[in-house]
Protein backbone atom coordinates (compact mmCIF):
# COMPACT_ATOMS: atom_id res chain seq x y z
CA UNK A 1 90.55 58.36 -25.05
CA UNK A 2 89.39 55.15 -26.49
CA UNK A 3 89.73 54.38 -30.20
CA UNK A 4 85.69 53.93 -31.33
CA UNK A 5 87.06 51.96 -34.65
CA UNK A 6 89.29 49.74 -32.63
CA UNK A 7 86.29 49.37 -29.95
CA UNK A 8 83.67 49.00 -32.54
CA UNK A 9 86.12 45.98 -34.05
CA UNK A 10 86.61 44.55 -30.87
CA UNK A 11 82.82 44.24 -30.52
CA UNK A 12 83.15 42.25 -33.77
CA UNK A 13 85.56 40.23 -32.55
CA UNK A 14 83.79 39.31 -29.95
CA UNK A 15 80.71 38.02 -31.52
CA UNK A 16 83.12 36.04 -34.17
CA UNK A 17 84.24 34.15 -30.61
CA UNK A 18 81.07 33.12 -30.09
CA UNK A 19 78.72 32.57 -33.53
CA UNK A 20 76.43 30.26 -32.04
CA UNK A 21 74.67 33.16 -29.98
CA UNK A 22 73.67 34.75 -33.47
CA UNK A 23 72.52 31.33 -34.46
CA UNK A 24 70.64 30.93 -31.32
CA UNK A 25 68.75 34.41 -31.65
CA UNK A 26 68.00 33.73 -34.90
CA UNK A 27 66.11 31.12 -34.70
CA UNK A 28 64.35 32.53 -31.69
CA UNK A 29 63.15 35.38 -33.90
CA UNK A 30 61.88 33.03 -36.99
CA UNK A 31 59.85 30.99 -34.29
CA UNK A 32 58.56 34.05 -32.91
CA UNK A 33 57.78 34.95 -35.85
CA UNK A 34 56.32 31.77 -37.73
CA UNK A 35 52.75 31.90 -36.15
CA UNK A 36 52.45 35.23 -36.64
CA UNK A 37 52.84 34.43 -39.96
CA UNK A 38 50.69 31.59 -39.95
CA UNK A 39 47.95 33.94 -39.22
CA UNK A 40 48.47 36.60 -41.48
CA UNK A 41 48.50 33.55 -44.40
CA UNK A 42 45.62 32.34 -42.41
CA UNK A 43 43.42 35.40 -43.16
CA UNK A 44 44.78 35.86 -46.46
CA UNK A 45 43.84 32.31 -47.73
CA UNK A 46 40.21 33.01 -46.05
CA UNK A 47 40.20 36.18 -47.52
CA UNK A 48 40.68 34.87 -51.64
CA UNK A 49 38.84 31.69 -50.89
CA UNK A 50 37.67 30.20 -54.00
CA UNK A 51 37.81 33.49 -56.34
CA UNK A 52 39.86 34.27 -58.92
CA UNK A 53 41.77 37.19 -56.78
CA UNK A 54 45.03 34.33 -56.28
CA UNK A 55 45.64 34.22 -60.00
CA UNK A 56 46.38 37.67 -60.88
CA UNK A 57 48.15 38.06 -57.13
CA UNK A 58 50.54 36.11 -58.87
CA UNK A 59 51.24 38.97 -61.14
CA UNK A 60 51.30 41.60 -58.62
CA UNK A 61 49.33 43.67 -55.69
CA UNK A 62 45.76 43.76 -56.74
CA UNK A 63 45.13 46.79 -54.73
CA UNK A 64 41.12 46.66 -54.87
CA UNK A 65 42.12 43.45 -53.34
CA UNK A 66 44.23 44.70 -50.76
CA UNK A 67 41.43 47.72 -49.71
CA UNK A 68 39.05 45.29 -48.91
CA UNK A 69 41.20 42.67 -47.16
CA UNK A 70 42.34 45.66 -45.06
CA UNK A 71 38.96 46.50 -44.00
CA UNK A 72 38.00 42.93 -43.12
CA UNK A 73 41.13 42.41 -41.15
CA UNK A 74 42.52 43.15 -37.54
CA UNK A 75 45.11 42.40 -35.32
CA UNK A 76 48.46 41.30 -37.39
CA UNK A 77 46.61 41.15 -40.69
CA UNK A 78 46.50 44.98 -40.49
CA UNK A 79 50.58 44.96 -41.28
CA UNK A 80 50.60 43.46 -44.31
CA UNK A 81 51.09 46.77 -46.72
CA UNK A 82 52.61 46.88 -50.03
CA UNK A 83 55.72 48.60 -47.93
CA UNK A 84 56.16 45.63 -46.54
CA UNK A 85 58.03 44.00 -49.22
CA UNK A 86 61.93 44.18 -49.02
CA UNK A 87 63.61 46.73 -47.12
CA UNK A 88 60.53 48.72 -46.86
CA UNK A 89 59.44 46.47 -43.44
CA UNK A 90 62.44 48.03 -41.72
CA UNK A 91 61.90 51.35 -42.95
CA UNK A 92 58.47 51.05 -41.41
CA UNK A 93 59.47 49.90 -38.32
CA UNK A 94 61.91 52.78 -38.66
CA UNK A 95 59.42 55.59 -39.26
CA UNK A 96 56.65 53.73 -36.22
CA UNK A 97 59.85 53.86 -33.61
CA UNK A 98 61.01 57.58 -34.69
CA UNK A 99 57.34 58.77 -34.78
CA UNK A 100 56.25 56.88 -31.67
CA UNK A 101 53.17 55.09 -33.65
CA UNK A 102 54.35 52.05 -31.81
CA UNK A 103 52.38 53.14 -28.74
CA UNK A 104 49.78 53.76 -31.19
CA UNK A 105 49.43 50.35 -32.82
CA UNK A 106 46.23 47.71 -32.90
CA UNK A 107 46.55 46.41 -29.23
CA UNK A 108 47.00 42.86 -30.63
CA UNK A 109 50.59 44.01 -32.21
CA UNK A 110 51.26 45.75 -28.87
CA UNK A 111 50.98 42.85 -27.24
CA UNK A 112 53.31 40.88 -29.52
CA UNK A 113 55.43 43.24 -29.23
CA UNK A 114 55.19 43.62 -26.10
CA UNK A 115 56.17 39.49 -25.75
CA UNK A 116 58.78 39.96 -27.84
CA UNK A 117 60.58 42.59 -25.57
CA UNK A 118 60.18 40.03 -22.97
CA UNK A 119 61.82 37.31 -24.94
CA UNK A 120 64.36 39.40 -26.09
CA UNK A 121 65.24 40.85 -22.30
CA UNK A 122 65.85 36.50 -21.88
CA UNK A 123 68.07 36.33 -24.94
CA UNK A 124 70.32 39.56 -24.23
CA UNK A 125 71.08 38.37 -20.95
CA UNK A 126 72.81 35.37 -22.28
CA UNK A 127 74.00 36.88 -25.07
CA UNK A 128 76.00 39.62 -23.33
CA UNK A 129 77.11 37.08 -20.93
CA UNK A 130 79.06 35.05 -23.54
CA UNK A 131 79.82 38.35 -25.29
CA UNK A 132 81.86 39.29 -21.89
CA UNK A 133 83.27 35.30 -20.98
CA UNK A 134 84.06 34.34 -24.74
CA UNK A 135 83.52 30.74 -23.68
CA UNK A 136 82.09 28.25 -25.63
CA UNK A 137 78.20 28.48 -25.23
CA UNK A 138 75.71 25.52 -24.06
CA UNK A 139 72.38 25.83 -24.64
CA UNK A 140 71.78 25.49 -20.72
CA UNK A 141 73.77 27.56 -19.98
CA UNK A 142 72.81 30.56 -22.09
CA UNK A 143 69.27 30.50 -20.97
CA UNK A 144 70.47 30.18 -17.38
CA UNK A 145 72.23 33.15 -18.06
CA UNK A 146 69.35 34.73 -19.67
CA UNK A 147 67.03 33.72 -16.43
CA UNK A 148 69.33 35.38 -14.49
CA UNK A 149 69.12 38.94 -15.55
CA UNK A 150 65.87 38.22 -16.82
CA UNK A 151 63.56 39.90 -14.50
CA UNK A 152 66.10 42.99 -13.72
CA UNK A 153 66.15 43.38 -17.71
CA UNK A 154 62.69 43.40 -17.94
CA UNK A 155 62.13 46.31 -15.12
CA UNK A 156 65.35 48.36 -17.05
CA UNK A 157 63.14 47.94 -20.41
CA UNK A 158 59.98 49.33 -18.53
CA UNK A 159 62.17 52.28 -17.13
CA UNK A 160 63.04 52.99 -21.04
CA UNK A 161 59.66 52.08 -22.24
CA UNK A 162 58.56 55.21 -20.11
CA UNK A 163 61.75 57.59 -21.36
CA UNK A 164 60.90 56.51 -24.61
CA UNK A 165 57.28 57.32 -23.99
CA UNK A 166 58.29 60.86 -22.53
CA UNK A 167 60.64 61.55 -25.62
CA UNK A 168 57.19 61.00 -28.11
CA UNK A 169 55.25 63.52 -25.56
CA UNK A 170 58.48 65.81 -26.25
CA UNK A 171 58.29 65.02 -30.05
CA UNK A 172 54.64 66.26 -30.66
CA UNK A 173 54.47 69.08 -28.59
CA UNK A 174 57.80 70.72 -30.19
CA UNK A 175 56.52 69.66 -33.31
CA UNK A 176 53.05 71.13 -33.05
CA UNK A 177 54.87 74.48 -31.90
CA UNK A 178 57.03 74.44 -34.65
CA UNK A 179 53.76 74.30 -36.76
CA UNK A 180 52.32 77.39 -34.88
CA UNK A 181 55.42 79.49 -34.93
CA UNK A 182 56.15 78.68 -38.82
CA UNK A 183 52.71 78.70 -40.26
CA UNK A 184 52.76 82.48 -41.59
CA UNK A 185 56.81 81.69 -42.66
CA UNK A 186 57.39 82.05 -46.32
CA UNK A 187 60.49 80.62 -47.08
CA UNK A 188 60.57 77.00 -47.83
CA UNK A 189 63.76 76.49 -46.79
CA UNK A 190 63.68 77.94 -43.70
CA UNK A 191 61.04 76.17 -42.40
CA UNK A 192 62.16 72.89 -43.65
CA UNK A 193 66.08 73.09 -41.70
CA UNK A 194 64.07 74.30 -38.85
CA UNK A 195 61.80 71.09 -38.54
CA UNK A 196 65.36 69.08 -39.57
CA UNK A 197 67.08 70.27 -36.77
CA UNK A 198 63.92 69.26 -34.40
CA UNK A 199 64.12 66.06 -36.07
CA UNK A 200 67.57 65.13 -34.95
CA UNK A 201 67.41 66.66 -31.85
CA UNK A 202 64.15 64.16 -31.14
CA UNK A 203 66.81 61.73 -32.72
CA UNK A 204 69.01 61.91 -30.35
CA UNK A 205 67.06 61.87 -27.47
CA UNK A 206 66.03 58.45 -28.79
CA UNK A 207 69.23 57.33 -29.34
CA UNK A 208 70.43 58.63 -26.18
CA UNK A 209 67.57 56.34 -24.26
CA UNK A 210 68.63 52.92 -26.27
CA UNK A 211 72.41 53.66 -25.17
CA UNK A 212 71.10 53.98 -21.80
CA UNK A 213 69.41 51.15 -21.69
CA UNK A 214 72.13 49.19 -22.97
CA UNK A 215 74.74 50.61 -20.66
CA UNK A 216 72.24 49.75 -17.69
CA UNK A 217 72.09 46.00 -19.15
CA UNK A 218 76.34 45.83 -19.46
CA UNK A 219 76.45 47.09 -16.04
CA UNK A 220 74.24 44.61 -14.58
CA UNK A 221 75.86 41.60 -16.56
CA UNK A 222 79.29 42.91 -15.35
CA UNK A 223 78.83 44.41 -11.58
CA UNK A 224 75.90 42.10 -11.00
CA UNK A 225 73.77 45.30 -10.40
CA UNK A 226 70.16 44.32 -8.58
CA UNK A 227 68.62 47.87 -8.94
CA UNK A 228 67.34 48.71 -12.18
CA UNK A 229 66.74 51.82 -11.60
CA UNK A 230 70.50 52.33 -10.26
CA UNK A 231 71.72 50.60 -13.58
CA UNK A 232 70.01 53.21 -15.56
CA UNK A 233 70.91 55.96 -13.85
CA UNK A 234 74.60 54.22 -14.28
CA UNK A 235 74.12 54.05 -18.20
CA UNK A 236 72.91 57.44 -18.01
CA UNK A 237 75.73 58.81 -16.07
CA UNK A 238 78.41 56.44 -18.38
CA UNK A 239 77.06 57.88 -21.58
CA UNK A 240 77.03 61.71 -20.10
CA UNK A 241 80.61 60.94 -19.03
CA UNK A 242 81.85 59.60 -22.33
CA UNK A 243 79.39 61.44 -24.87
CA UNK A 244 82.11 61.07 -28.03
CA UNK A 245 82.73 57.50 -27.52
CA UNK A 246 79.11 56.05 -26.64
CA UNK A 247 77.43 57.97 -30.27
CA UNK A 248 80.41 57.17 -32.17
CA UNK A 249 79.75 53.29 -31.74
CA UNK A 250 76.18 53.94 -32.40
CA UNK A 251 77.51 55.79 -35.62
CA UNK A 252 79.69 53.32 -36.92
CA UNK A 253 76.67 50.26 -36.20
CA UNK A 254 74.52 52.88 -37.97
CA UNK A 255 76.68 52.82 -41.26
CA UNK A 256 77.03 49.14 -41.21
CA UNK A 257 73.18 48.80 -40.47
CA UNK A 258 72.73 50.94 -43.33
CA UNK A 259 75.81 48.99 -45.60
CA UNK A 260 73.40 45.89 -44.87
CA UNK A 261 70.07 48.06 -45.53
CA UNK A 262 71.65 48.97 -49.06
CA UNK A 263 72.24 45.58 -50.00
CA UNK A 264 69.35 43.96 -48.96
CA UNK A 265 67.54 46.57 -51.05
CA UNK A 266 69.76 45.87 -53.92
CA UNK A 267 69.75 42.06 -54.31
CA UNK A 268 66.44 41.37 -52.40
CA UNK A 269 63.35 40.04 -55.47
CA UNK A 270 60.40 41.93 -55.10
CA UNK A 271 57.38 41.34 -55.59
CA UNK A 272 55.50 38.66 -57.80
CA UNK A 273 57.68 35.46 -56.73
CA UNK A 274 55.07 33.01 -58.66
CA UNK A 275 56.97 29.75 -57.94
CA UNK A 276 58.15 27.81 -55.14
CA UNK A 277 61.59 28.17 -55.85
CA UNK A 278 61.24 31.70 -55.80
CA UNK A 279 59.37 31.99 -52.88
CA UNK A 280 61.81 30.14 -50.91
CA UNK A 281 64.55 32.08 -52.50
CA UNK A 282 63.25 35.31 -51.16
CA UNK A 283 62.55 34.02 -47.91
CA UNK A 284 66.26 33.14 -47.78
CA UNK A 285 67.01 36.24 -49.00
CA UNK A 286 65.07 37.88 -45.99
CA UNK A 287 66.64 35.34 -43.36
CA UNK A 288 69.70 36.30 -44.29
CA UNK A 289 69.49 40.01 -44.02
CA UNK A 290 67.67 39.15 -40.34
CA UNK A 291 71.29 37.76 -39.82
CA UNK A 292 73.16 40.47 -40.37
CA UNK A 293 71.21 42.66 -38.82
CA UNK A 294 71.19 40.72 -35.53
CA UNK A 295 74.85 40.56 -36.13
CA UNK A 296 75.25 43.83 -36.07
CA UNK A 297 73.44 44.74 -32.96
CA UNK A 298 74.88 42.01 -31.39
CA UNK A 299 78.42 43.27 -32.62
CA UNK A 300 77.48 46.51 -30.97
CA UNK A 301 76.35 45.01 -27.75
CA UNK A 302 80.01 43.63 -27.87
CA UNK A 303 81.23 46.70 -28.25
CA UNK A 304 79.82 48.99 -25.80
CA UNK A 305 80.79 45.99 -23.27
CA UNK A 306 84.44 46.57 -24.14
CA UNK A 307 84.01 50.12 -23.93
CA UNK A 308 82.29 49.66 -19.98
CA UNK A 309 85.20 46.94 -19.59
CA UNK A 310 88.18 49.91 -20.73
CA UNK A 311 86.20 52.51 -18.36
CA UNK A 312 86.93 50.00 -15.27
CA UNK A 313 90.23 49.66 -15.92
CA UNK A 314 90.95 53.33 -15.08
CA UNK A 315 88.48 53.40 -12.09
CA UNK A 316 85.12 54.91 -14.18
CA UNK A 317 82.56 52.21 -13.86
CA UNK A 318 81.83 51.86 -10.32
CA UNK A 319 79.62 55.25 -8.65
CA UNK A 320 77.64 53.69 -6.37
């Protein structure tokens, strides 16, 4: 039995072999990300124009302000929320992919998203390539790595998309049958370990469909696997076969995801940044956290690849 510490650490390692990859996705995120921005500034300036509303924004949320802008906005507009400031973005994006309301989103922000799972199946495929070589990366050749296992990544995240979808079907019909079967209970507590114990269990099914996914991925960098559909029912066979060491690396990513989280939320400025130099420091601020959260989930890329790699040596990794 493998050592999850020593695995998760060797998924570290690594990443620390090759930086430049966290570099790389980092700036592929930001530019992603900058004309989305653009437009939600966009709709903001339109939406002040030439009242007084800037001024006291510059003193904090003026939330008659924010009611109406709401109602005159679509599309990305819609996501700007007071929760959005600090760590309270991820914790929404959190709550939409434990609840499912990503499915449920403005279809403009479905399709971004949508884009961005395609740009991130590119930058994976490069990413776990150099994750597995260790060799120096070139630009040309990361992307030619990433156009490689491009389209193959792109039918395994469809195949998740659709266990992911099937989960959320799962979700609110055991939660709407909790609500029937508890609604004459009387204890408190009762009721509320009962819906906690549905609430991990819906967990873990998620959970369980991201480590499939990324098994699926390893197996096609490594075995040069055509079939996605054959990957995935690899990953899902590898983490099945190895339940203890698959959710322990998730575990241990989890606690430094949440390490990161917890200082993010305690040295990130809020709200009412009135001058450029504060502005720009809290956009660093934000950058940087981006960072190490890409660093993690890179790390644990790394990690489950050295945990497919130790599975070969003893003759586990190859089923069909």
């Amino acid at each position: 039995m493998t050592d999850p510490l020593r695995t998760a650490l060797n998924g570290a390692a690594r990443l620390g072999r090759v930086p430049r990859i966290l570099v790389w996705l980092w700036l592929a995120n930001l530019l992603f990300a900058l004309p989305l921005a653009v437009r939600v500034g966009e709709s903001i300036r339109h939406s002040i124009g030439a009242s007084q509303v800037g001024a006291s924004l510059l003193d904090g949320l003026d939330l008659v302000w924010h009611s109406e802008f709401q109602a005159a906005t679509e599309g990305v507009g819609t996501t700007l929320e007071p929760s959005q400031v600090g760590v309270g973005a991820w914790l929404d994006n959190l709550e939409l992919w434990f609840s499912g309301g990503l499915f449920e989103l403005d279809a403009g922000l479905i399709a971004a998203g949508a884009l961005y799972a395609l740009l991130w199946a590119l930058l994976v495929g490069g990413a776990l390539a150099y994750l597995q070589s260790g060799e120096r990366p070139t630009t040309r050749r990361f992307f030619g790595f990433g156009g490689e296992f491009f389209f193959r990544f792109v039918r395994v995240t469809a195949l998740a998309a659709g266990l992911y979808y099937l989960v959320y079907r799962f979700s609110r019909w055991l939660f709407g049958w909790l609500e029937q079967r508890t609604r004459d209970v009387t204890v408190e507590k009762s009721v509320l370990l009962v819906y906690l114990l549905a609430a991990v269990v819906v967990l873990l099914l998620l959970l369980f469909v991201r480590m499939v996914s990324d098994y699926a991925k390893v197996a096609i960098v490594l075995e040069d696997r055509r079939s996605a559909l054959f990957a995935l029912l690899r990953g899902v066979r590898f983490v099945f076969s190895r339940p203890f060491g698959t959710f322990a690396l998730v575990a241990l990513a989890g606690v430094f995801g949440c390490l990161v989280i917890w200082l993010y939320a305690r040295l990130a400025p809020g709200v009412g940044q009135a001058t450029w130099s504060a502005v720009i420091g809290a956009f660093v601020a934000s950058q940087l956290f981006l960072v190490a959260r890409l660093g993690v989930r890179l790390a644990l890329l790394g990690a489950e690849l050295d945990l497919y790699e130790q599975a070969s040596l003893f003759g586990d990794a190859h089923d069909d």
